[in-house]
PDB file of N, CA and C in Angstrom:
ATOM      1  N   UNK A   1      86.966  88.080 143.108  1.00  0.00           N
ATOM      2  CA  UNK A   1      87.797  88.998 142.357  1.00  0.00           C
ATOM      3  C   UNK A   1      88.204  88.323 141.043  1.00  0.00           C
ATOM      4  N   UNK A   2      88.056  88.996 139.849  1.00  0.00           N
ATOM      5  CA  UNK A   2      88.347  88.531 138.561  1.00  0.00           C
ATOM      6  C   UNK A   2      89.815  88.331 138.533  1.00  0.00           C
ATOM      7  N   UNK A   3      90.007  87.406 137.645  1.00  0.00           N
ATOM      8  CA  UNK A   3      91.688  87.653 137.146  1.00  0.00           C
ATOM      9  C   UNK A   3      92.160  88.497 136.090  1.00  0.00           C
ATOM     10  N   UNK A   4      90.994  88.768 135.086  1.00  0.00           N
ATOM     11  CA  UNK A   4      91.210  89.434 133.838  1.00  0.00           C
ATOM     12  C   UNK A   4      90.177  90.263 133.978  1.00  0.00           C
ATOM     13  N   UNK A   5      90.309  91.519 134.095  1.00  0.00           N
ATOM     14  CA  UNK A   5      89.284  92.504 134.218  1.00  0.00           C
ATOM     15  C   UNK A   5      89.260  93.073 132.305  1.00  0.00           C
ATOM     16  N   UNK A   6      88.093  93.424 131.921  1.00  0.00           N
ATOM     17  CA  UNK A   6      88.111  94.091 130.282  1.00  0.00           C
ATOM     18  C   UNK A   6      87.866  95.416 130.967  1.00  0.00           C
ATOM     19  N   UNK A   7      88.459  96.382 130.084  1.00  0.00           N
ATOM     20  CA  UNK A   7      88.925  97.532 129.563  1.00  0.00           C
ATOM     21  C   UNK A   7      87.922  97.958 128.840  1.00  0.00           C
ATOM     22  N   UNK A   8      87.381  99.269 128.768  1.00  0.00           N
ATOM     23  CA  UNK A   8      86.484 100.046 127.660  1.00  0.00           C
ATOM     24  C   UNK A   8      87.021  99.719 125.981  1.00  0.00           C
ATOM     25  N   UNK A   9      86.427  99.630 125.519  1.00  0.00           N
ATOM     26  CA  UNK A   9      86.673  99.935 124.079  1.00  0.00           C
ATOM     27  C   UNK A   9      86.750 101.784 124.062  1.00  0.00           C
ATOM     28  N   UNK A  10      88.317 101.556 123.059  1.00  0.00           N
ATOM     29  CA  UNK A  10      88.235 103.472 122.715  1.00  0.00           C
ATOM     30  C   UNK A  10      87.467 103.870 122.196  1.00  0.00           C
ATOM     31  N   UNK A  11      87.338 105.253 122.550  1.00  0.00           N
ATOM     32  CA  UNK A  11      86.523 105.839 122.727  1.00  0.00           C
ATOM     33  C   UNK A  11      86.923 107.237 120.933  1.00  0.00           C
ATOM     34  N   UNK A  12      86.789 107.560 120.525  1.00  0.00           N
ATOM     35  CA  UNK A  12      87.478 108.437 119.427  1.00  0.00           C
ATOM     36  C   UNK A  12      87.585 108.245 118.050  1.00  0.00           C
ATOM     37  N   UNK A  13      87.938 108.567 117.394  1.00  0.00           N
ATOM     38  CA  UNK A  13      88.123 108.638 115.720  1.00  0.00           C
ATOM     39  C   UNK A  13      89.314 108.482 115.084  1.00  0.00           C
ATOM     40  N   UNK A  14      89.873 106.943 114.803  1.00  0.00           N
ATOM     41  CA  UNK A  14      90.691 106.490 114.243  1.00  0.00           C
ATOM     42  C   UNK A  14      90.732 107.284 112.519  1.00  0.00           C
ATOM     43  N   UNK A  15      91.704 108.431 112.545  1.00  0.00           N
ATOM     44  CA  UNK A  15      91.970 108.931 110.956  1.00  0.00           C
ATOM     45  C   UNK A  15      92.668 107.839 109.680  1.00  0.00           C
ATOM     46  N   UNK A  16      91.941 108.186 108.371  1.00  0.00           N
ATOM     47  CA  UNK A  16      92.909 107.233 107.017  1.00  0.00           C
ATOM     48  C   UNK A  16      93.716 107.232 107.099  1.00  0.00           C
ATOM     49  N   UNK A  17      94.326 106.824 106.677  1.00  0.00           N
ATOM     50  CA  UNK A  17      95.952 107.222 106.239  1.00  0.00           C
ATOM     51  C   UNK A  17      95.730 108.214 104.890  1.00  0.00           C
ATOM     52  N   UNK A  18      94.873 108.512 104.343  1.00  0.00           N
ATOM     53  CA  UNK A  18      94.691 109.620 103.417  1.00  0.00           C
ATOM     54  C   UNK A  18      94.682 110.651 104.267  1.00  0.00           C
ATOM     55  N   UNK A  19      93.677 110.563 104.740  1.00  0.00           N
ATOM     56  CA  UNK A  19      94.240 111.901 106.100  1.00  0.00           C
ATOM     57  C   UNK A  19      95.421 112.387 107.116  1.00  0.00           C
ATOM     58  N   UNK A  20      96.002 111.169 107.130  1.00  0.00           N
ATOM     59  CA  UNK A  20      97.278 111.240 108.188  1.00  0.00           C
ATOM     60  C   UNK A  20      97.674 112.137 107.204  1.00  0.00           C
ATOM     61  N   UNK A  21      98.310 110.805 105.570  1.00  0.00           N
ATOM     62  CA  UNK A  21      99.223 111.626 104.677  1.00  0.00           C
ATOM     63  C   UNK A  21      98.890 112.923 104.597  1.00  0.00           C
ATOM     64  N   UNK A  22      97.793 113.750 104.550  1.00  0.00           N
ATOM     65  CA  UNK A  22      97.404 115.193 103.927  1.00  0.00           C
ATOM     66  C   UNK A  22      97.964 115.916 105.361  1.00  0.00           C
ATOM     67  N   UNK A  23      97.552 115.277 106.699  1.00  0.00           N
ATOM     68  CA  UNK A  23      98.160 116.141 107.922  1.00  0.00           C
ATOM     69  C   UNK A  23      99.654 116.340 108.141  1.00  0.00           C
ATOM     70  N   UNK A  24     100.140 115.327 107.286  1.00  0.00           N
ATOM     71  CA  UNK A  24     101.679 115.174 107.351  1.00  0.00           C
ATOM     72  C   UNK A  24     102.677 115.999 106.392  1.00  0.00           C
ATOM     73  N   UNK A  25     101.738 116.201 104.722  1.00  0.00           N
ATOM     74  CA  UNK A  25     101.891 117.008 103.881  1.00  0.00           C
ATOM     75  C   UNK A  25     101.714 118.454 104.470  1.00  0.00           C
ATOM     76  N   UNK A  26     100.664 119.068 104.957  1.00  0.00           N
ATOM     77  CA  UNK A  26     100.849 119.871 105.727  1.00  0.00           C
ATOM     78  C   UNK A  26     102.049 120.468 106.461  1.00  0.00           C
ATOM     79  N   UNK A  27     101.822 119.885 107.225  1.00  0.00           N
ATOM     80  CA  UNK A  27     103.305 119.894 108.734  1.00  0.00           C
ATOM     81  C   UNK A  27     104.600 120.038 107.886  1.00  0.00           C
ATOM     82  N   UNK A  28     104.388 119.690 106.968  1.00  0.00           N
ATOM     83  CA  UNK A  28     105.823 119.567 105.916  1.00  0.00           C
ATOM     84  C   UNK A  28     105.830 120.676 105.530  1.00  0.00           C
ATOM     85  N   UNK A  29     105.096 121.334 104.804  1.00  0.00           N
ATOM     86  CA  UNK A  29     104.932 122.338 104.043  1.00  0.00           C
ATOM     87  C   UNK A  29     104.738 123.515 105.091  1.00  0.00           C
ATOM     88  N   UNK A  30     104.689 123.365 106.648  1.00  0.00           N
ATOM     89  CA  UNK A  30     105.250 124.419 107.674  1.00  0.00           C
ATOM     90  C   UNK A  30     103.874 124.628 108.841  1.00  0.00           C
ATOM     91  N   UNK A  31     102.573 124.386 107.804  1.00  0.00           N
ATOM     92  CA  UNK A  31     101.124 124.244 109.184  1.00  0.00           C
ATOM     93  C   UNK A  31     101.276 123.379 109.746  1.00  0.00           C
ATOM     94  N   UNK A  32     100.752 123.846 110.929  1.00  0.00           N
ATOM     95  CA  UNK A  32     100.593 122.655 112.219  1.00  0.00           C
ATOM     96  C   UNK A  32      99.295 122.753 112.153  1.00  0.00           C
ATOM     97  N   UNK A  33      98.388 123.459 111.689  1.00  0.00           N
ATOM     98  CA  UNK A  33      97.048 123.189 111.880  1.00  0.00           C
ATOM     99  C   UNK A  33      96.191 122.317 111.599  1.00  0.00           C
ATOM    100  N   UNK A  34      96.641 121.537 110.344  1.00  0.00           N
ATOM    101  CA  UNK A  34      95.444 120.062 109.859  1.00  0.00           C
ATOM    102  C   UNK A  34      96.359 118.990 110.856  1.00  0.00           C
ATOM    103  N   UNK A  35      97.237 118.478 111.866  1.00  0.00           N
ATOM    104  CA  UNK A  35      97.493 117.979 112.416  1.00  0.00           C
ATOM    105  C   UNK A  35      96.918 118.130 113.595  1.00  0.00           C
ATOM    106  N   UNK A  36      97.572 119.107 113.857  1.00  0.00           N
ATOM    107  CA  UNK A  36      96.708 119.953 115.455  1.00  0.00           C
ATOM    108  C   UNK A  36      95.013 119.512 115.614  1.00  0.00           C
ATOM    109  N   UNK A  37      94.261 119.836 114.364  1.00  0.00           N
ATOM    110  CA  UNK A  37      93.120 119.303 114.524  1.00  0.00           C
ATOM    111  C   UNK A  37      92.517 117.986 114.241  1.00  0.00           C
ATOM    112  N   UNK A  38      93.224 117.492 113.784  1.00  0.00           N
ATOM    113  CA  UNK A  38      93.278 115.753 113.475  1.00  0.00           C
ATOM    114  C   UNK A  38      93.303 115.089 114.626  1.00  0.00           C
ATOM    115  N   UNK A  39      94.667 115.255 115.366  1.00  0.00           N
ATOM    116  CA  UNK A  39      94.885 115.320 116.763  1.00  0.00           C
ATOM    117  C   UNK A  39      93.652 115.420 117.728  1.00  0.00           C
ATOM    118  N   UNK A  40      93.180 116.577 118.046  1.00  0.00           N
ATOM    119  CA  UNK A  40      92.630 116.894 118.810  1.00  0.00           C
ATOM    120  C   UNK A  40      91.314 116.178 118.766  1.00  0.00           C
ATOM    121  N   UNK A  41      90.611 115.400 117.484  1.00  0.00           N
ATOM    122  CA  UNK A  41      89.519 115.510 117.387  1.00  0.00           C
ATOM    123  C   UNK A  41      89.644 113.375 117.546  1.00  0.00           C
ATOM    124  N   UNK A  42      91.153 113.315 117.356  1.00  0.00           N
ATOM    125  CA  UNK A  42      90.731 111.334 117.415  1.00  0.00           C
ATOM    126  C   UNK A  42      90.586 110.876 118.933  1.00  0.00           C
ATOM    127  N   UNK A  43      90.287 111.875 120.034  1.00  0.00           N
ATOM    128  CA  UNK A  43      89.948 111.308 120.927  1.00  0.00           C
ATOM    129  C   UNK A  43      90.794 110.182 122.187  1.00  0.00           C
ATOM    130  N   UNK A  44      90.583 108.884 122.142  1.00  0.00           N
ATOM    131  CA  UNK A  44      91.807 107.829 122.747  1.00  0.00           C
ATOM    132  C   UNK A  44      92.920 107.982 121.950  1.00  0.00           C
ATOM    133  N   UNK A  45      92.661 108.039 120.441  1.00  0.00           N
ATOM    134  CA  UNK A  45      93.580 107.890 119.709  1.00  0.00           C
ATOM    135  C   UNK A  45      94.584 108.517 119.519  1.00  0.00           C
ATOM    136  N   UNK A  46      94.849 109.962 120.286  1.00  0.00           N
ATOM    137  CA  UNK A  46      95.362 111.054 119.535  1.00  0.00           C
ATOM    138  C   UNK A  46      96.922 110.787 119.627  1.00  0.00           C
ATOM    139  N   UNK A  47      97.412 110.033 120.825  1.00  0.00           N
ATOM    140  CA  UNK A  47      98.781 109.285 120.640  1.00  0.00           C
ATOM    141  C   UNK A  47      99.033 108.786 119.678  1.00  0.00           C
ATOM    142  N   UNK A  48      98.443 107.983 118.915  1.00  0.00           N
ATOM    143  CA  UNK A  48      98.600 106.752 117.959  1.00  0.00           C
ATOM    144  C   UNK A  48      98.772 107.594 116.429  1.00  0.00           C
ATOM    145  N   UNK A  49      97.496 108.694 116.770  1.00  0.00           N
ATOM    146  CA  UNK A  49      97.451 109.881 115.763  1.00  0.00           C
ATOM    147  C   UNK A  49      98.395 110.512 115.264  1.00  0.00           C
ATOM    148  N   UNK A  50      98.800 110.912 116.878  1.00  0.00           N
ATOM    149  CA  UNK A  50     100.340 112.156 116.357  1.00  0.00           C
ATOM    150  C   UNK A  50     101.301 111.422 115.731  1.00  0.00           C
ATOM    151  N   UNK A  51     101.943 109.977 116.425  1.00  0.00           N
ATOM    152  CA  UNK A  51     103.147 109.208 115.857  1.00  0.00           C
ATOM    153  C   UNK A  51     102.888 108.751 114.480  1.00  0.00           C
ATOM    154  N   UNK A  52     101.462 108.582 114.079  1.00  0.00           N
ATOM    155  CA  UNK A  52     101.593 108.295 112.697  1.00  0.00           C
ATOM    156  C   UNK A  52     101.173 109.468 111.474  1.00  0.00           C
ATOM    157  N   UNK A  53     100.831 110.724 112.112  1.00  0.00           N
ATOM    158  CA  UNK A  53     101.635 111.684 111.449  1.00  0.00           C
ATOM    159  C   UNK A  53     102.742 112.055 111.177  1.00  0.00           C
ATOM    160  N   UNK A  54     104.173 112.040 112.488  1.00  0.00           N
ATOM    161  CA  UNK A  54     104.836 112.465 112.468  1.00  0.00           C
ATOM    162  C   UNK A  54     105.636 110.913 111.757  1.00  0.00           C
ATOM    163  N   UNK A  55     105.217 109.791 111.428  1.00  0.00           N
ATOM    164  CA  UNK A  55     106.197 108.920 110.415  1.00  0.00           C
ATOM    165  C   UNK A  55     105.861 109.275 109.456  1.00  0.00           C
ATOM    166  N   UNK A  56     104.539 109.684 109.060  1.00  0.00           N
ATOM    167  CA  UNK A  56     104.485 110.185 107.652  1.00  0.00           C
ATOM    168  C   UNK A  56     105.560 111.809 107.257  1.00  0.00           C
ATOM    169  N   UNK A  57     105.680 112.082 108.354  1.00  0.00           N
ATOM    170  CA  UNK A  57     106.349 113.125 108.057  1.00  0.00           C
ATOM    171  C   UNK A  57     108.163 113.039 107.437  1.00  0.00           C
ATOM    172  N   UNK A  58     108.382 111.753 108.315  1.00  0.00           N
ATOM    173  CA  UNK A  58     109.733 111.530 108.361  1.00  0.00           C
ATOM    174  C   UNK A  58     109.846 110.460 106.768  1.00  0.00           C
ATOM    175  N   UNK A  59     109.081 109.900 106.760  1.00  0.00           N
ATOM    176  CA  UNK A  59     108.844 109.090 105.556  1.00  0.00           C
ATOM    177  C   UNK A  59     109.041 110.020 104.030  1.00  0.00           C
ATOM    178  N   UNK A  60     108.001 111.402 104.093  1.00  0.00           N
ATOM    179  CA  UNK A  60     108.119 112.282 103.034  1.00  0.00           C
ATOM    180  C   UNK A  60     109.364 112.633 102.732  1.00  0.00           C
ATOM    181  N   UNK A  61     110.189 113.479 104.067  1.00  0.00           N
ATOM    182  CA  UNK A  61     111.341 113.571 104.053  1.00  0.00           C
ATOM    183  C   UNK A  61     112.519 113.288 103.225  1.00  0.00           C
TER     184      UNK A  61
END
């Protein structure tokens, strides 16, 4: 039995931060839709996705 088992590499589509910012500009301006699909499409990532939309959001603010 191993002691350190490895983990998959993620699997998904890490977005720019040009893109976060534009999904975040969005969401600001009242669509949820360039987030929603940003989201949906980074795969492992989409946690990592949403929270760094939604700081860009709070950041614009």
């Amino acid at each position: 039995m191993p002691i350190f088992r490895r983990t998959p590499e993620p699997k998904g589509y890490r977005p720019t931060e040009t893109e976060v910012a534009a999904a975040a500009a969005q969401l600001n301006a009242g669509s949820h839709h360039a987030a929603y699909d940003l989201t949906a499409h980074s795969g492992d990532y989409q946690q990592e996705t949403a929270m760094r939309i939604l700081g860009h959001c709070v950041e614009d603010a």
